[in-house]
Protein backbone atom coordinates (compact mmCIF):
# COMPACT_ATOMS: atom_id res chain seq x y z
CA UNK A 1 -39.99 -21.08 -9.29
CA UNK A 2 -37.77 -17.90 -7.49
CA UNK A 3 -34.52 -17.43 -9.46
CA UNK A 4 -31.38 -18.74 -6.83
CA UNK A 5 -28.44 -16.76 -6.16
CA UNK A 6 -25.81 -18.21 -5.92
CA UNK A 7 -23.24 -15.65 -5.89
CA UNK A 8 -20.92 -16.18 -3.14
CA UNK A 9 -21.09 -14.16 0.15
CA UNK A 10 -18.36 -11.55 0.94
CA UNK A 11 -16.10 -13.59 3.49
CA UNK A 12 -17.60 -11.08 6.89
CA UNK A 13 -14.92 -12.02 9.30
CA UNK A 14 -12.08 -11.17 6.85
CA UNK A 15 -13.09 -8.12 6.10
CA UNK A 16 -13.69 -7.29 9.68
CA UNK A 17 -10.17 -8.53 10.47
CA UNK A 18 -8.49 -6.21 7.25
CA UNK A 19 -10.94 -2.85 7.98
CA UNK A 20 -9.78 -3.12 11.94
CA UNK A 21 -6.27 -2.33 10.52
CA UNK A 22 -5.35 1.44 11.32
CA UNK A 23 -3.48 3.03 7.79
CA UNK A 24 -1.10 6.19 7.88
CA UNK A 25 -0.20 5.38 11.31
CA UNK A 26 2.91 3.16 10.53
CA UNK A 27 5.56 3.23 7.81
CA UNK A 28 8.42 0.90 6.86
CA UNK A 29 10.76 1.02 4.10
CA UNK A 30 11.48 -3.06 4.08
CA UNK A 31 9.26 -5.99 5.41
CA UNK A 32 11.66 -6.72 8.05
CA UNK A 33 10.65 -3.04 10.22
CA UNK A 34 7.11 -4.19 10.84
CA UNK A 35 7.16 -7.31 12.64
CA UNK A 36 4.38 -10.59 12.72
CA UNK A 37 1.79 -9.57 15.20
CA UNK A 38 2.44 -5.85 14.11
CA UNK A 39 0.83 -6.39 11.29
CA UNK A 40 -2.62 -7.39 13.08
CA UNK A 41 -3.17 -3.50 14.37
CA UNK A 42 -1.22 -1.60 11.41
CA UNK A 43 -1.77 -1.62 7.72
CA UNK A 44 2.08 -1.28 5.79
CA UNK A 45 3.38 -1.46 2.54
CA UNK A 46 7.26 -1.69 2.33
CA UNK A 47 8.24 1.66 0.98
CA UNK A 48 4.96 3.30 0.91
CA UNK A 49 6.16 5.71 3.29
CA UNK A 50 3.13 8.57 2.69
CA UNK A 51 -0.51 7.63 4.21
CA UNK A 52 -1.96 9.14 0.63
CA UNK A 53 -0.46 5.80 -0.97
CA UNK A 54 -0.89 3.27 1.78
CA UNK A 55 -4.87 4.83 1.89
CA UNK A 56 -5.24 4.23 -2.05
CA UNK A 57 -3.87 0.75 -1.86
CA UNK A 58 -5.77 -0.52 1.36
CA UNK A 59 -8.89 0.70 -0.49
CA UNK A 60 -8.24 -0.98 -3.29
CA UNK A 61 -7.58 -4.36 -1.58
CA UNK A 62 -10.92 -3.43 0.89
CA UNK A 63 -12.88 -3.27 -2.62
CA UNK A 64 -10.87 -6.65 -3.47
CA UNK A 65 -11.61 -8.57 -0.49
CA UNK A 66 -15.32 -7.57 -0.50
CA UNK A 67 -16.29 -7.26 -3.72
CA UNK A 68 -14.43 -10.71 -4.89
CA UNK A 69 -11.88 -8.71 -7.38
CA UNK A 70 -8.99 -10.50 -8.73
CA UNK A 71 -5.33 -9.19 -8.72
CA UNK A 72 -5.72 -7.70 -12.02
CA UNK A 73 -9.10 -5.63 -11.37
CA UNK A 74 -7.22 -4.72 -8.13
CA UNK A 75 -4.09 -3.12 -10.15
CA UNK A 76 -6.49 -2.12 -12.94
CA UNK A 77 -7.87 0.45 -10.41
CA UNK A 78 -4.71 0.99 -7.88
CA UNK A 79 -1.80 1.69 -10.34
CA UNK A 80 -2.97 5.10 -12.21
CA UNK A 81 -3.64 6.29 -8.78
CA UNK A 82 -0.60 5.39 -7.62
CA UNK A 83 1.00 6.43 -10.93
CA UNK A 84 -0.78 10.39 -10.02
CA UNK A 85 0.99 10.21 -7.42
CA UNK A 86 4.49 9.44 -8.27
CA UNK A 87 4.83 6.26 -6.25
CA UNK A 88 5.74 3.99 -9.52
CA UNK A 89 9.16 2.78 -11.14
CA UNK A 90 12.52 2.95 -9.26
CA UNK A 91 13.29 5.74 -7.48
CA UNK A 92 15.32 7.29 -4.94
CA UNK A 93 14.06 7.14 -1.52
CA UNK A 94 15.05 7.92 2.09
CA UNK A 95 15.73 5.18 4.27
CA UNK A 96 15.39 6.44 8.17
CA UNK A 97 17.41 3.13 9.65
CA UNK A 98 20.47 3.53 7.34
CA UNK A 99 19.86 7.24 6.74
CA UNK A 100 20.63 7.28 3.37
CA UNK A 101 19.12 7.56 0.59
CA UNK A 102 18.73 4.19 -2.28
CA UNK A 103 17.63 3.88 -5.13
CA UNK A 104 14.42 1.74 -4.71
CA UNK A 105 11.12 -0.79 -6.76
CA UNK A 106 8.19 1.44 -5.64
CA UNK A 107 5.07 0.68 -7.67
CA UNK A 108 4.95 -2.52 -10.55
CA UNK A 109 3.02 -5.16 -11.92
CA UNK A 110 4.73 -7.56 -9.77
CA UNK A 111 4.72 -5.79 -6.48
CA UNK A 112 0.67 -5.33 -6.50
CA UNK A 113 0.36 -8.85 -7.36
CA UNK A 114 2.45 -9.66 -4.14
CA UNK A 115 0.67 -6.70 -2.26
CA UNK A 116 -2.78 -8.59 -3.46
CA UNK A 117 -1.56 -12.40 -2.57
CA UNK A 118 -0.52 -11.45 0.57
CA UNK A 119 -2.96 -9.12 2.37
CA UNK A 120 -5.82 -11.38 0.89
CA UNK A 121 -4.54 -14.37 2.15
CA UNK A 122 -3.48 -13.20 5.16
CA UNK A 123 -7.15 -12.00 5.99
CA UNK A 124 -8.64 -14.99 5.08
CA UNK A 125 -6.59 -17.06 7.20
CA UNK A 126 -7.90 -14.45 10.33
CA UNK A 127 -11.32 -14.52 9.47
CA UNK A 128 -11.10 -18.20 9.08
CA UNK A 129 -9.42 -18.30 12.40
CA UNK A 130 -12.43 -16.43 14.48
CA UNK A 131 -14.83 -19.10 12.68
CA UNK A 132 -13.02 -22.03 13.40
CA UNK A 133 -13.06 -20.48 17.39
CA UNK A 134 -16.53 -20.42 16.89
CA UNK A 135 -16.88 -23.77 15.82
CA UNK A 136 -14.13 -25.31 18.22
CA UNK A 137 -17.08 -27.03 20.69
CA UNK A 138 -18.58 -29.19 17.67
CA UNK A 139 -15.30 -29.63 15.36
CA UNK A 140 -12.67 -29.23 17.93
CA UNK A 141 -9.85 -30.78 15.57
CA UNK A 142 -7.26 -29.02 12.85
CA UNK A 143 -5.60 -30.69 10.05
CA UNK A 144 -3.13 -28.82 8.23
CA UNK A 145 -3.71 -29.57 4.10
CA UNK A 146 -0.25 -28.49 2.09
CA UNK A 147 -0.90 -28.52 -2.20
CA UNK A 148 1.57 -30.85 -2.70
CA UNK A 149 2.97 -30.13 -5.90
CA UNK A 150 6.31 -28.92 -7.19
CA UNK A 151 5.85 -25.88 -5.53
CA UNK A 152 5.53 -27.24 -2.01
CA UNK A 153 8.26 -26.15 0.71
CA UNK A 154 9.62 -29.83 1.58
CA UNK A 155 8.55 -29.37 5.65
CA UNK A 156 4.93 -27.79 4.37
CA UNK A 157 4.56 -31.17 2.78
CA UNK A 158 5.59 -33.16 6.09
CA UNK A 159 3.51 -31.10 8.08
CA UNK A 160 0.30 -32.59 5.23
CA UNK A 161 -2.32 -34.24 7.61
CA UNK A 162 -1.29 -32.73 10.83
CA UNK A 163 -4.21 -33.22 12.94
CA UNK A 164 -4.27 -31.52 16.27
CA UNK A 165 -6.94 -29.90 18.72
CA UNK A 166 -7.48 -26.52 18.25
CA UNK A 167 -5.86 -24.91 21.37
CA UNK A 168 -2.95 -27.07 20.53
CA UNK A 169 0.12 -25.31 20.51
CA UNK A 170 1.07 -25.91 17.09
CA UNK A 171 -1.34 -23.64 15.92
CA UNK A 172 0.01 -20.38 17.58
CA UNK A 173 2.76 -20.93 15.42
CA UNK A 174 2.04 -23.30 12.26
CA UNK A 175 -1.28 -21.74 11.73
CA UNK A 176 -1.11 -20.88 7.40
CA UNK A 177 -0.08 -18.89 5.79
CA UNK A 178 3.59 -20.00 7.04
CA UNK A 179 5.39 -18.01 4.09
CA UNK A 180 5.84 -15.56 1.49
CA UNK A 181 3.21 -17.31 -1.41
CA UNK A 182 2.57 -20.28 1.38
CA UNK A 183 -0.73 -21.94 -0.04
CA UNK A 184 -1.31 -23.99 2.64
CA UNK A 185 -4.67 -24.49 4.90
CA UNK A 186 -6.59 -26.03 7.45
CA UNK A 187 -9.68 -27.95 7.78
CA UNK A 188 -11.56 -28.44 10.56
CA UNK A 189 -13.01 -31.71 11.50
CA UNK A 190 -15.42 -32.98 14.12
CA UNK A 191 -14.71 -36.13 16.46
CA UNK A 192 -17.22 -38.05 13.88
CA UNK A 193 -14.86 -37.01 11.00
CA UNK A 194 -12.07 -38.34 12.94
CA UNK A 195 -13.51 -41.61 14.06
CA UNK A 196 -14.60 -41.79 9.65
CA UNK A 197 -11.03 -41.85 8.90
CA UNK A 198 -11.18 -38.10 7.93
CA UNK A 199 -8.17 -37.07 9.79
CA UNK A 200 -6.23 -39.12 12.45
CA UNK A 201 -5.02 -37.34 15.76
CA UNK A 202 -0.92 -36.68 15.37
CA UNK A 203 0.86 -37.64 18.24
CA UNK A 204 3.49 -35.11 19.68
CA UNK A 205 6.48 -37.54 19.27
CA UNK A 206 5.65 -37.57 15.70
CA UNK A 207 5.28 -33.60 15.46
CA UNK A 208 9.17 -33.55 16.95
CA UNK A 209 9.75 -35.70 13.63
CA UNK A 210 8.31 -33.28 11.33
CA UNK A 211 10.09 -30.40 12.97
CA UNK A 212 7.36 -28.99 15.05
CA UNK A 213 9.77 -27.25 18.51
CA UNK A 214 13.28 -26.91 15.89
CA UNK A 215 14.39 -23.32 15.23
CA UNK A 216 17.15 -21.16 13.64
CA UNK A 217 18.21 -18.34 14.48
CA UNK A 218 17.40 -15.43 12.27
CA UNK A 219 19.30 -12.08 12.60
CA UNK A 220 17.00 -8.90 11.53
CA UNK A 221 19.11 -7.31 8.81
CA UNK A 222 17.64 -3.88 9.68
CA UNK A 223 17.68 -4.30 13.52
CA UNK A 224 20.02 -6.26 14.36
CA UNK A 225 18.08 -8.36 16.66
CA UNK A 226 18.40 -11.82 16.60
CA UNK A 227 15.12 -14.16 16.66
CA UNK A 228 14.28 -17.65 16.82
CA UNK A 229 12.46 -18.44 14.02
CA UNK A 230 10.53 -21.95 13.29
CA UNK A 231 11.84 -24.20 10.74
CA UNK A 232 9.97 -24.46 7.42
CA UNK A 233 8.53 -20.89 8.47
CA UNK A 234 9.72 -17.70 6.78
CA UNK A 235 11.11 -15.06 9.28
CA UNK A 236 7.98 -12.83 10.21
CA UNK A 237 5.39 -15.30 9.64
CA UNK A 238 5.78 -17.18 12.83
CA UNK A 239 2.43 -16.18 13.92
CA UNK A 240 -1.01 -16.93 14.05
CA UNK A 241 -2.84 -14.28 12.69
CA UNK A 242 -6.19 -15.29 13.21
CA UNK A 243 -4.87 -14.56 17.32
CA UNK A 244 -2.33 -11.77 17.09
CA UNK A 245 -5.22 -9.03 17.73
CA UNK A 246 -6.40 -11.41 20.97
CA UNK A 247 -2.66 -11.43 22.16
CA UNK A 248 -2.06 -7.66 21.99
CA UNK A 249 -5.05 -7.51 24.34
CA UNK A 250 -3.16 -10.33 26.80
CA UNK A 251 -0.35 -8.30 26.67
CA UNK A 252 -2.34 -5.25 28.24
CA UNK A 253 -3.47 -7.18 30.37
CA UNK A 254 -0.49 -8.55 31.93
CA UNK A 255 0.36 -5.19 31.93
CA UNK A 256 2.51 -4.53 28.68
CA UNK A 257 1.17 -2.87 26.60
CA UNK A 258 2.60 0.22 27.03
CA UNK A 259 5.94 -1.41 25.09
CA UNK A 260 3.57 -1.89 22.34
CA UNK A 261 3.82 0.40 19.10
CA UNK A 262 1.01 3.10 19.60
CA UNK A 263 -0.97 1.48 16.45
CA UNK A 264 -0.88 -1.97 18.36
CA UNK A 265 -1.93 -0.51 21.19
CA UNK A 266 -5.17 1.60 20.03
CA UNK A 267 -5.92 -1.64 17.95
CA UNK A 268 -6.10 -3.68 20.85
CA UNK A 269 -8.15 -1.23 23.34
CA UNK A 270 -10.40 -0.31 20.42
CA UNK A 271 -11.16 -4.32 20.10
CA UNK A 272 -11.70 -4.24 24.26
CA UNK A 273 -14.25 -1.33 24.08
CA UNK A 274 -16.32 -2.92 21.26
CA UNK A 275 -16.72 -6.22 23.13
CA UNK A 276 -18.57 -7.98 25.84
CA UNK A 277 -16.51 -7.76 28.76
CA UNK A 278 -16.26 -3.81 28.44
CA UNK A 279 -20.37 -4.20 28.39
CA UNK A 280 -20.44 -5.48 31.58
CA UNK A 281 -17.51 -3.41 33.07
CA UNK A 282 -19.55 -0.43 32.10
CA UNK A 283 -22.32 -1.50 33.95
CA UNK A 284 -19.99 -1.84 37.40
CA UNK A 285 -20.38 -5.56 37.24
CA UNK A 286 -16.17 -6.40 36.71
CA UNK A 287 -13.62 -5.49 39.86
CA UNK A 288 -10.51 -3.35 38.91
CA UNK A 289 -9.99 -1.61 35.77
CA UNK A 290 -10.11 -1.75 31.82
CA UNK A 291 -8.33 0.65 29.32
CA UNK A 292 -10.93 3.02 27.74
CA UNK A 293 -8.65 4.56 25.52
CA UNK A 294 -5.19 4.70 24.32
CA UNK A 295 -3.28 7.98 23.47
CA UNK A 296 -0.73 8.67 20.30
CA UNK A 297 2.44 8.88 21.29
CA UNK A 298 2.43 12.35 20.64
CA UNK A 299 -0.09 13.46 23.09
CA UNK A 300 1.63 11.40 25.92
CA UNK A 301 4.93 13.01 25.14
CA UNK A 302 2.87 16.59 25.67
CA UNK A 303 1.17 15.59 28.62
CA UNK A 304 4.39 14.61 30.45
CA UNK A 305 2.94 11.38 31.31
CA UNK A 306 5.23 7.48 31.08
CA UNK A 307 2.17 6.26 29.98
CA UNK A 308 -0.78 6.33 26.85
CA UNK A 309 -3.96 4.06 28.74
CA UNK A 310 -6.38 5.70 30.29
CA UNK A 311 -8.56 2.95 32.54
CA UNK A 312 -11.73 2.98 33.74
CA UNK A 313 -12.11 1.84 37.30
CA UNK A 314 -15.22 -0.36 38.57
CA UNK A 315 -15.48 2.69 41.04
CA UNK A 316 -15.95 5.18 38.06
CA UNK A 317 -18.49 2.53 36.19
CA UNK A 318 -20.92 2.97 39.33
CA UNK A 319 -20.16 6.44 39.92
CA UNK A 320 -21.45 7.02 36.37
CA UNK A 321 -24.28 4.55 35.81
CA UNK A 322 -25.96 6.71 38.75
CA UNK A 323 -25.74 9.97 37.51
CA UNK A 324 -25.75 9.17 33.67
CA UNK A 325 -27.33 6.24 32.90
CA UNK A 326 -28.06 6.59 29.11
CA UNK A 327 -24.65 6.34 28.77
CA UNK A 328 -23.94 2.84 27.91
CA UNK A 329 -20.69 1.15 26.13
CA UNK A 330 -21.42 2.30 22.37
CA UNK A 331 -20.95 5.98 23.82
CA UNK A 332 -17.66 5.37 26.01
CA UNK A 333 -16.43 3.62 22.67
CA UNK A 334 -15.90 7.39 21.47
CA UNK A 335 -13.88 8.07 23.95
CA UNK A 336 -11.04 5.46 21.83
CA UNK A 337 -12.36 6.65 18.62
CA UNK A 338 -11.80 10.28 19.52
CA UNK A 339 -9.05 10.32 21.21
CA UNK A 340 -6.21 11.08 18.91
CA UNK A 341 -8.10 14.57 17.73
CA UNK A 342 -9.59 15.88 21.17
CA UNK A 343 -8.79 19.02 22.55
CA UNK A 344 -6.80 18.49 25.96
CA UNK A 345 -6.97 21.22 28.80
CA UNK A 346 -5.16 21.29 32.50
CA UNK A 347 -8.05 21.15 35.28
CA UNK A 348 -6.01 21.87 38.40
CA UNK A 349 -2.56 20.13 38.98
CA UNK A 350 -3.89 16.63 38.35
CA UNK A 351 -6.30 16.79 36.44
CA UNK A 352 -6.62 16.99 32.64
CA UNK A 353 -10.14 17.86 30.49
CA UNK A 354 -10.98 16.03 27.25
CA UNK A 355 -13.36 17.75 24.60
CA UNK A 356 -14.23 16.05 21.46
CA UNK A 357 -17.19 16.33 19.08
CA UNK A 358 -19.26 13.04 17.37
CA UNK A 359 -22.04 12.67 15.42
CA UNK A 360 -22.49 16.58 16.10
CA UNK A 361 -22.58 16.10 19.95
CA UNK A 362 -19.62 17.43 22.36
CA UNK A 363 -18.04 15.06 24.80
CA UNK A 364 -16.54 16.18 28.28
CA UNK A 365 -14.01 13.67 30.05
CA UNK A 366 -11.86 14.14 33.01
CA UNK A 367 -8.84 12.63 33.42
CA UNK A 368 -6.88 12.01 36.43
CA UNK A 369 -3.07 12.18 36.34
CA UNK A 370 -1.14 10.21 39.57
CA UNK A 371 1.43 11.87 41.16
CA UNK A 372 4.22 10.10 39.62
CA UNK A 373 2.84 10.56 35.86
CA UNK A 374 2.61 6.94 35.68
CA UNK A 375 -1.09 6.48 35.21
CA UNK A 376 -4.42 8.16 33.76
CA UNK A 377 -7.65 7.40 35.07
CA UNK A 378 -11.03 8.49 33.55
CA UNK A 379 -13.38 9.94 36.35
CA UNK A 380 -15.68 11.92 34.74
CA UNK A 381 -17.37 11.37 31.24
CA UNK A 382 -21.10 13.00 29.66
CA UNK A 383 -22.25 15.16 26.99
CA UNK A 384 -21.76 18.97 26.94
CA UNK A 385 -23.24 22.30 25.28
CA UNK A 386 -20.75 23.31 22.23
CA UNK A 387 -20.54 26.71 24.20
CA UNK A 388 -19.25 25.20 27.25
CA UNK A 389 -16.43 24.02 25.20
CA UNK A 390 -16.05 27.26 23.79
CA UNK A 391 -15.77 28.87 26.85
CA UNK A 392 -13.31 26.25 28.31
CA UNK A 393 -11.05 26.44 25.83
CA UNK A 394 -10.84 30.31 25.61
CA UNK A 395 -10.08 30.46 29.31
CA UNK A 396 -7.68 27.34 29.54
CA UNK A 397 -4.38 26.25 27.60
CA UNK A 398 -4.79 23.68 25.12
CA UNK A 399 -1.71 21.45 25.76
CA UNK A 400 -2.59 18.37 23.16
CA UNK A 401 -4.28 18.61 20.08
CA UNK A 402 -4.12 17.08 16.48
């Protein structure tokens, strides 16, 4: 008889939700500077304010989440590195909202076994979130499942047995984790489970009971701002992360994303181009535009431009499919990935060139500027000789590079 493994699978959508997350990009010195949704697009550690430490502490979790490590293998590995690199103990550090400097927890024992409990759980909860949208047809139900124990916030326990559809609202903001160590979950439950006595449908009067629609307001004690936050929910965890990636895309396409931070803002085109819709807009087949890429904040500021997207028209799609058709969406998916390290050029007063090399191929894409500076369109976009590129650059000005 064959032996049976029955080691657990890595949990796929998890990790695909934590490795999405762009590191060295974004800093904050407290929690409270990198707000819910943020945290979909931008990997942060409060106080790790060098990408050398944030990069040796998301690989460590990566290694955790995939490999099934617990919090102590995790530190085992992270904390000499960290220790190498003097980001252990209290110390004195820089804060850029106060501008002064405080004396500060950097590395401990504690702090990587809240770094662990919360990035884990946290990615769990989003790759549970894409599976339960998967799943939504046949088991189109939620019920929210508290520990109920002495640890238990007193709402988490009246929200035990919530059962709601999945679109329901309740979810966008109720979805678990709801807190710092919150060990609540979901399950999800077919119409048969309901009708077995599995779960019975909550009725929105009763949700008003429980709290569901009450807030508080919450002032940001590092900007200020004043939110409404849910009751029974911690102040930055009034989110469902399982769809903040999906709403950074909405918000592009109602036509704000430009507000975003740049980190949000790559992480949501860089979902776009890897997906089905951009497949079929690259073939001509969708009317208007989609963003192909998104620029740093850095190059826009060089380029003089308001803006960082640079769409791809329908009329561009065509134009291209005729005279390049081997390029299909994998290869305008470099465009995104290359973007922040290509070598811009002027082309004539509206026009700006793009050079960047991949897999040990050179790229050529034009980019139109409008007259106002308020928008970049891709026109042109194909595979060059490395001495065109050489020749470009030594008779134009490079105006954006990093």
């Amino acid at each position: 008889m064959a032996n049976v493994n029955l080691v657990p699978l890595p949990p796929a959508e998890a990790i695909k939700y934590f490795r999405k997350k762009t590191v060295g990009g974004r800093f904050s010195f407290a929690w409270a500077d990198v707000w819910q949704e943020e945290h979909a697009a931008s990997f942060v550690v409060a106080k790790a304010m060098r990408a050398d430490i944030l990069k040796i502490i998301f690989a460590g979790l990566d290694r955790a989440l995939a490999e099934g490590r617990t919090a102590r293998q995790f530190a085992n590995e992270v904390r000499p590195l960290l220790q190498s690199k003097g980001w252990w103990g209290k110390k004195r550090q820089f804060d850029p909202v106060v501008k002064k400097t405080k004396l500060v927890q950097l590395g401990s024992a504690r702090r990587l076994q809240f770094i662990y409990d919360t990035n884990l759980r946290t990615a769990r909860a989003a790759g549970r979130w894409e599976i339960i949208e998967r799943l939504k047809k046949r088991r189109p139900f939620l019920r929210y499942v508290a520990v109920l124990d002495e640890r238990t916030r007193a709402l988490h326990r009246r929200w035990h047995g919530i059962t709601l559809p999945v679109d329901h609202n309740f979810w966008k903001t109720h979805y678990p984790p709801n807190g710092w160590n919150c060990r609540c979950i979901v399950m999800q439950l077919s119409q048969r489970d309901i009708d077995k006595g599995k779960g019975k449908l909550t009725a929105n009067g009763d949700l008003a009971i429980r709290g569901f629609g009450q807030t508080r307001p919450w002032k940001n004690p590092r900007t200020g701002k004043v939110s409404q936050v849910p009751l029974g929910i911690d102040p930055g965890w009034g989110s469902n992360v399982g769809q903040a990636r999906g709403d950074i895309l909405s918000r592009f396409l109602a036509g704000k994303l430009d507000g975003l931070h740049e980190d949000m803002a790559t992480a949501a085109v860089a979902d776009l181009v890897r997906g089905p819709v951009f497949a079929r807009h690259v073939l001509g087949l969708l009317p208007g535009f989609l963003p192909i890429g998104s620029m740093t904040d850095q190059m826009r500021d060089a380029l003089g431009v308001s803006t960082r997207l640079v769409r791809f028209s329908q009329a561009t799609a065509q134009k291209q499919l005729r005279r390049h058709p081997d390029i299909g969406a994998a290869q305008y998916a470099k465009v995104q990935k290359n973007i922040a390290s290509a070598i811009i050029l002027h082309e004539g007063t509206q026009n700006l060139v793009m050079f960047f090399e991949d897999d040990g191929r050179w790229w050529r894409a034009v980019i139109k500027v409008t007259a106002d500076l308020s928008e970049l369109y891709l026109t042109t976009f194909h595979r060059v000789a490395a001495a065109q590129v050489t020749r470009a650059i030594a008779s134009g000005t490079v105006i954006g590079s990093k």
